[in-house]
Protein backbone atom coordinates (compact mmCIF):
# COMPACT_ATOMS: atom_id res chain seq x y z
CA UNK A 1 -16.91 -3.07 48.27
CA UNK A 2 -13.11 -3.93 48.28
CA UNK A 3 -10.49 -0.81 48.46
CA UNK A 4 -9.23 -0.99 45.44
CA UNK A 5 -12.81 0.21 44.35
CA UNK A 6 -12.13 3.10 46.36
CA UNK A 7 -9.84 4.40 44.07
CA UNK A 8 -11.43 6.72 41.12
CA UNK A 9 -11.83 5.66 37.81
CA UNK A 10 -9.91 8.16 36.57
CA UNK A 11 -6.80 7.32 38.58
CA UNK A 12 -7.42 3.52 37.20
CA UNK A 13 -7.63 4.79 33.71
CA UNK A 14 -3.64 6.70 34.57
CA UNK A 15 -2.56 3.68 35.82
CA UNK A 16 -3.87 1.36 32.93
CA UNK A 17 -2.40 4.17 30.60
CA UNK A 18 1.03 3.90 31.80
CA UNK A 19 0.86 0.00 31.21
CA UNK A 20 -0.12 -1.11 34.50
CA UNK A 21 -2.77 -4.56 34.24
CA UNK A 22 -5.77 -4.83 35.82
CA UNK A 23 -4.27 -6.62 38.84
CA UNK A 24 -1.26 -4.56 39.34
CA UNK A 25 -3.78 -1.52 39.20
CA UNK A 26 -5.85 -2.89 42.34
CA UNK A 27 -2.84 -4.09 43.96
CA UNK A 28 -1.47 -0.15 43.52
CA UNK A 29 -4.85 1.09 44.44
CA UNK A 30 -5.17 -1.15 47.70
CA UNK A 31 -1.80 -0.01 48.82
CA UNK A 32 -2.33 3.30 48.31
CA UNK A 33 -4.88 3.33 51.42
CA UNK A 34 -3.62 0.45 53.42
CA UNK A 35 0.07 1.42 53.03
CA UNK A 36 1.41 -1.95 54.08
CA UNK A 37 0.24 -5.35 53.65
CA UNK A 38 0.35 -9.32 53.22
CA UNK A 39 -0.11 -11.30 50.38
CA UNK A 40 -3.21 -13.12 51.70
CA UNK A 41 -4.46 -9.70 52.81
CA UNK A 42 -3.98 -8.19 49.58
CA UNK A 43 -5.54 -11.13 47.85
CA UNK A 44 -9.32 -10.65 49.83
CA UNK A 45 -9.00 -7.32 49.35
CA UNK A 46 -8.15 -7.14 45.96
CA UNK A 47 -10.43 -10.46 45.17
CA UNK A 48 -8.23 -11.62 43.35
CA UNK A 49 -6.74 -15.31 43.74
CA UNK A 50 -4.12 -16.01 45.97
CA UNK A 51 -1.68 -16.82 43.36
CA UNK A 52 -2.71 -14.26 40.64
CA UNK A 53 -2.02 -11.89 44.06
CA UNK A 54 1.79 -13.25 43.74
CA UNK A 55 2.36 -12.75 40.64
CA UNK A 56 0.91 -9.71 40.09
CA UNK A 57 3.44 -8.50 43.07
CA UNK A 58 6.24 -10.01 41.98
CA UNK A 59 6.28 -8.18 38.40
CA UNK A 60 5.53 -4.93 40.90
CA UNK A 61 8.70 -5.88 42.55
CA UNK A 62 10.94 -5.75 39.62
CA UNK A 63 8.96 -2.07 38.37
CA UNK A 64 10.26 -1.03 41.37
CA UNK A 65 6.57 0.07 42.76
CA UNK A 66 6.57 -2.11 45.73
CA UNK A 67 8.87 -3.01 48.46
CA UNK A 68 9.39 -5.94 50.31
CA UNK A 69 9.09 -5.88 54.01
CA UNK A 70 10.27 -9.25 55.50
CA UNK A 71 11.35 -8.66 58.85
CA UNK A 72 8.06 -9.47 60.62
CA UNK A 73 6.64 -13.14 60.91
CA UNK A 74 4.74 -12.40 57.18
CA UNK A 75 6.13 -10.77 54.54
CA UNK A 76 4.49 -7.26 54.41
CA UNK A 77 4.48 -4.88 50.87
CA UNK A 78 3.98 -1.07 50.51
CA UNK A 79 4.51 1.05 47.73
CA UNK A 80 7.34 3.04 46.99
CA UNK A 81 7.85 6.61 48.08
CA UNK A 82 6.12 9.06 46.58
CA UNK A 83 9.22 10.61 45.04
CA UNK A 84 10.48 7.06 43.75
CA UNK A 85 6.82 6.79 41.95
CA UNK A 86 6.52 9.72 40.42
CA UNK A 87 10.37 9.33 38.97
CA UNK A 88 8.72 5.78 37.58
CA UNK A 89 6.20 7.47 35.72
CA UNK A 90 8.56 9.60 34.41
CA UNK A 91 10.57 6.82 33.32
CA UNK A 92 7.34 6.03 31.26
CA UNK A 93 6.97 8.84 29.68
CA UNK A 94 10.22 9.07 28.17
CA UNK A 95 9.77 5.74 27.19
CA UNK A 96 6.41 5.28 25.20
CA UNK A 97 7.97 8.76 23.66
CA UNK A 98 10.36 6.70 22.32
CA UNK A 99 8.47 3.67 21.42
CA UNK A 100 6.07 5.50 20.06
CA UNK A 101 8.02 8.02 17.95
CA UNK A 102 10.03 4.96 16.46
CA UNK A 103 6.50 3.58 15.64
CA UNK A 104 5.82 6.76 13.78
CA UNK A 105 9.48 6.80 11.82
CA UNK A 106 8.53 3.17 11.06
CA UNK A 107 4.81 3.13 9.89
CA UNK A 108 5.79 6.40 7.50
CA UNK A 109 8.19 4.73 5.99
CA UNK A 110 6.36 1.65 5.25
CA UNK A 111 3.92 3.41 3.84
CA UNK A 112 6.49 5.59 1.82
CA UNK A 113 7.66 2.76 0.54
CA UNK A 114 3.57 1.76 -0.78
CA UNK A 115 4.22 4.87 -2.39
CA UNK A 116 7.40 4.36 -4.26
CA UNK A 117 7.09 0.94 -5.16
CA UNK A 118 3.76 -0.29 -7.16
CA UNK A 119 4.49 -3.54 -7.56
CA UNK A 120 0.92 -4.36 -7.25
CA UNK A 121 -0.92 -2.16 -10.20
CA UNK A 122 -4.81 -1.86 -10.08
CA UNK A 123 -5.76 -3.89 -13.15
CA UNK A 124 -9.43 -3.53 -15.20
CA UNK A 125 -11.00 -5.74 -17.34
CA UNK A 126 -13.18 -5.30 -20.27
CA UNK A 127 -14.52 -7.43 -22.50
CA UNK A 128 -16.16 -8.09 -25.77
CA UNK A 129 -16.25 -4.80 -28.36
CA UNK A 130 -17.85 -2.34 -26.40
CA UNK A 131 -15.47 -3.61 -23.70
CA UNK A 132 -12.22 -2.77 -25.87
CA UNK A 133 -13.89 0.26 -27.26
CA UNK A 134 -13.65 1.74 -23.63
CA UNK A 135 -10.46 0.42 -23.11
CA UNK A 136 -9.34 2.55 -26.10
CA UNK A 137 -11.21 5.41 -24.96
CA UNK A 138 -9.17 5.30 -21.39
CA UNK A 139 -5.67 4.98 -23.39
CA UNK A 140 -6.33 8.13 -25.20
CA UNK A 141 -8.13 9.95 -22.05
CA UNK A 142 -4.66 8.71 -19.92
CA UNK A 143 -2.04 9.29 -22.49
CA UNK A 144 -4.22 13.15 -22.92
CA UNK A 145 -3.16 13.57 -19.55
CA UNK A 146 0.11 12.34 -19.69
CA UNK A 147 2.81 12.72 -22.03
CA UNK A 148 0.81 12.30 -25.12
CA UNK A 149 2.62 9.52 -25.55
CA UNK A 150 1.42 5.94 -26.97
CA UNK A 151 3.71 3.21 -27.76
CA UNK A 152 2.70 -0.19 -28.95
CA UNK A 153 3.03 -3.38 -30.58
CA UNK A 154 0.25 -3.99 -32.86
CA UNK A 155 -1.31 -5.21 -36.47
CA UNK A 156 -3.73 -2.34 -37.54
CA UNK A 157 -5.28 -4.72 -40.22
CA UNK A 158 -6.18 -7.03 -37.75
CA UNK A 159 -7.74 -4.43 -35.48
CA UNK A 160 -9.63 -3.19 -38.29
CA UNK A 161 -10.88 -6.74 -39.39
CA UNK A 162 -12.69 -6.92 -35.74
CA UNK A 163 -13.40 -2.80 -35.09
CA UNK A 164 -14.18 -2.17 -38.76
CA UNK A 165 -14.58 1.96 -39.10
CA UNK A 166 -13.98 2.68 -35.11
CA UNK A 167 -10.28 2.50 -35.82
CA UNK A 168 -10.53 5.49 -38.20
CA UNK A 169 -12.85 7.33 -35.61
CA UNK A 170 -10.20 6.71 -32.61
CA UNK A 171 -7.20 7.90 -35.02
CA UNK A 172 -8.80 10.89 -35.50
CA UNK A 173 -9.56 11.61 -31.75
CA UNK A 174 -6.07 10.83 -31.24
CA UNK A 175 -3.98 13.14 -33.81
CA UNK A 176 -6.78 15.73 -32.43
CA UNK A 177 -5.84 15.56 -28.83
CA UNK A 178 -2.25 15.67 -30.46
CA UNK A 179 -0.90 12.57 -28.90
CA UNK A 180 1.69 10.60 -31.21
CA UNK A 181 1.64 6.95 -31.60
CA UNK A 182 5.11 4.89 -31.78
CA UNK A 183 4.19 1.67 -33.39
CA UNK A 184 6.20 -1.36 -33.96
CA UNK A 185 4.11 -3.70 -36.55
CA UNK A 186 4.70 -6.29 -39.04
CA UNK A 187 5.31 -5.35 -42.70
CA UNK A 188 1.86 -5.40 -44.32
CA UNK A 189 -0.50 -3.02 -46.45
CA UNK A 190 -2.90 -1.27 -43.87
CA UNK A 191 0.06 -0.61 -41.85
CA UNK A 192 2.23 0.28 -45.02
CA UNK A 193 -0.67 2.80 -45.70
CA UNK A 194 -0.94 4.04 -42.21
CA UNK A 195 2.77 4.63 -41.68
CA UNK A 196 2.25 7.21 -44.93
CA UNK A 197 -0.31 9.16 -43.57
CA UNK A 198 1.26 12.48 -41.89
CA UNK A 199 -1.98 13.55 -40.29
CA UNK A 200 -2.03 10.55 -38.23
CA UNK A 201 1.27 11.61 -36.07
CA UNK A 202 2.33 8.14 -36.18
CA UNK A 203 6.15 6.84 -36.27
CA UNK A 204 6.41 3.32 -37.23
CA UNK A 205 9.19 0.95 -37.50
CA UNK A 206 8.54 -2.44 -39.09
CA UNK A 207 9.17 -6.09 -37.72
CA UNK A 208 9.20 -9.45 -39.54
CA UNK A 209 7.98 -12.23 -38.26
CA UNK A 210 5.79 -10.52 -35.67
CA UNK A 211 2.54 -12.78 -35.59
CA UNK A 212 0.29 -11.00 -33.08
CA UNK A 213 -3.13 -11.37 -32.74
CA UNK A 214 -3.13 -8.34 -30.34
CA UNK A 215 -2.16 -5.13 -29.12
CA UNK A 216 0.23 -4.41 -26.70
CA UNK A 217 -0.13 -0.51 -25.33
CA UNK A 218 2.19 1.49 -23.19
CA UNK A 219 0.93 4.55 -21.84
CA UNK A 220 0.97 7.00 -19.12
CA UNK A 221 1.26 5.13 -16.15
CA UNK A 222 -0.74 2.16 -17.77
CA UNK A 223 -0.16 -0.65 -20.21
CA UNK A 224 -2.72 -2.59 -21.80
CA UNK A 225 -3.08 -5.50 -23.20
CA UNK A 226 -6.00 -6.31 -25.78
CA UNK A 227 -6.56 -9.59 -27.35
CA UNK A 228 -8.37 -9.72 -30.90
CA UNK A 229 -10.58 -12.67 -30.96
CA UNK A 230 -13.04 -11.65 -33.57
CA UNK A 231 -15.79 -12.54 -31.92
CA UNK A 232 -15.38 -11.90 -28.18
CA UNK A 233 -11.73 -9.32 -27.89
CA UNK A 234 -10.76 -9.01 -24.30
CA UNK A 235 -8.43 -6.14 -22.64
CA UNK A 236 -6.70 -5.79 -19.63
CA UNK A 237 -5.03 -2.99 -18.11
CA UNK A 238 -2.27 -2.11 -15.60
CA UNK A 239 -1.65 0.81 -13.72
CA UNK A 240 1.48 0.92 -12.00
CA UNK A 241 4.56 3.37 -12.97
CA UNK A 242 6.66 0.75 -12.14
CA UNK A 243 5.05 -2.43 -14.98
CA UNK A 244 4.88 1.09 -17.18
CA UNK A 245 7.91 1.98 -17.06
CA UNK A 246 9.65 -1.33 -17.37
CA UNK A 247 7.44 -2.43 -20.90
CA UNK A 248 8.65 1.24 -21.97
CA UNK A 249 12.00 0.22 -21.89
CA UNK A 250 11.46 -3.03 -23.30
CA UNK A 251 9.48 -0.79 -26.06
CA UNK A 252 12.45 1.44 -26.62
CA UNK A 253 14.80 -1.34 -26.96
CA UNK A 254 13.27 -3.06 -29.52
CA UNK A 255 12.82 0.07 -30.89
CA UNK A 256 16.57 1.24 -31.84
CA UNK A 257 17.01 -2.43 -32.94
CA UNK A 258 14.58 -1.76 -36.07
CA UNK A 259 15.37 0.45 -38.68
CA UNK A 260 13.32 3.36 -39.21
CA UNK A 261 10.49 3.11 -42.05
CA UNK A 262 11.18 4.68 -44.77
CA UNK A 263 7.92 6.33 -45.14
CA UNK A 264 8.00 7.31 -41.46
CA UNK A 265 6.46 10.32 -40.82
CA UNK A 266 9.04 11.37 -37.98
């Protein structure tokens, strides 16, 4: 068995915790039982190479752990004084306090910043018509919980072409959970009809030229986006306050630049 064996594992485990390597900690441990010695003497006992030995004493050297004893015909090392090692270990203290309270201030504010910013929104997909039909049920469940707030660009006669009676079913839920819609459509009948109807709690303002075959919803923290292919309608939805808040403001803008319906039910 070498000396540095002779040294407990739990003194190993200080040593390695105060950032010591493997051969600096058998280097430390040999020297604290044989007080002074050479290289080639710390190498057997150590077994460690000769020139792993070296290095391993030269980074000791510039810790300031060992001392270098060259007055004899070898060069002989010893560890510091007692008083000088324990002021070295209080030197580490203060600093892995400090690296690892800046670690701390840094990791919290990286993940504030995941926090603030969600410039990657969880997105869900659903297709076909039972697809959609949940989609639609998670707009009014979200915007429930929300704001009761909807605002979208649509063509109600082309949803109903595809949904057929579910579109009256879901404008009920919705005026029941009392969440208002803010529509801007194209100038048609079904949406000239819809627009009338005060139960619905619609506002609506009226856009030529608007050729969608689609929705567009804004809602809560979500927007979705639904495409009406008549037989296979697809939707996709963000959630993100960040992609929510931006198509609200692109919502509202358009918004002032169309003149109010004059049916509108506001």
């Amino acid at each position: 068995m070498t000396a540095a064996n002779h040294t407990s594992t739990q003194i190993r485990q200080a040593l390695r915790s105060l950032g010591l390597s493997d051969n600096q900690i058998k280097i430390v441990s040999v020297l604290f039982h044989v007080k002074k010695a050479s290289t080639k003497e710390i190498s057997q006992l150590t077994a460690i190479t000769y020139s792993f030995t070296q290095c391993a004493l030269q980074s000791l050297l510039k810790l300031g752990l060992v001392t270098e004893n060259g007055q004899s015909s070898k060069e002989l090392y010893e560890l510091c004084s007692r008083t000088e090692f324990f002021s070295w270990i209080d030197e580490q203290k203060a600093k892995h306090k400090e690296l690892y309270d800046e670690a701390k201030k840094s990791i919290k504010s990286f993940l504030g910043d995941i926090d603030r910013s969600e410039w990657k929104p969880d997105v869900m997909y659903y297709e076909g018509k039972d697809g959609v039909c949940e989609l639609y049920e998670d707009i009014l469940k979200t915007a429930s919980e929300s704001d009761k707030k909807i605002y979208s660009w649509q063509d109600i006669k082309r949803v109903e072409d595809i949904f057929g009676g579910y579109v009256d079913d879901y404008i009920q839920e919705r005026s029941t959970l009392g969440i208002e819609s803010h529509s801007i459509v194209p100038h048609n009948e079904t949406n000239l009809k819809h627009s009338k109807d005060k139960n619905e709690q619609r506002s609506t303002r009226f856009i030529k030229g608007l050729k969608v075959n689609g929705q567009v919803r804004v809602y809560g923290d979500k927007v979705a986006f639904i495409t009406l292919h008549k037989e296979n309608p697809i939707g996709f939805s963000f959630r993100g306050q960040v992609i929510a808040d931006m198509f609200k403001h692109i919502f509202e803008s358009s918004w002032e630049q169309l003149k109010p319906a004059s049916s509108d039910s506001e």
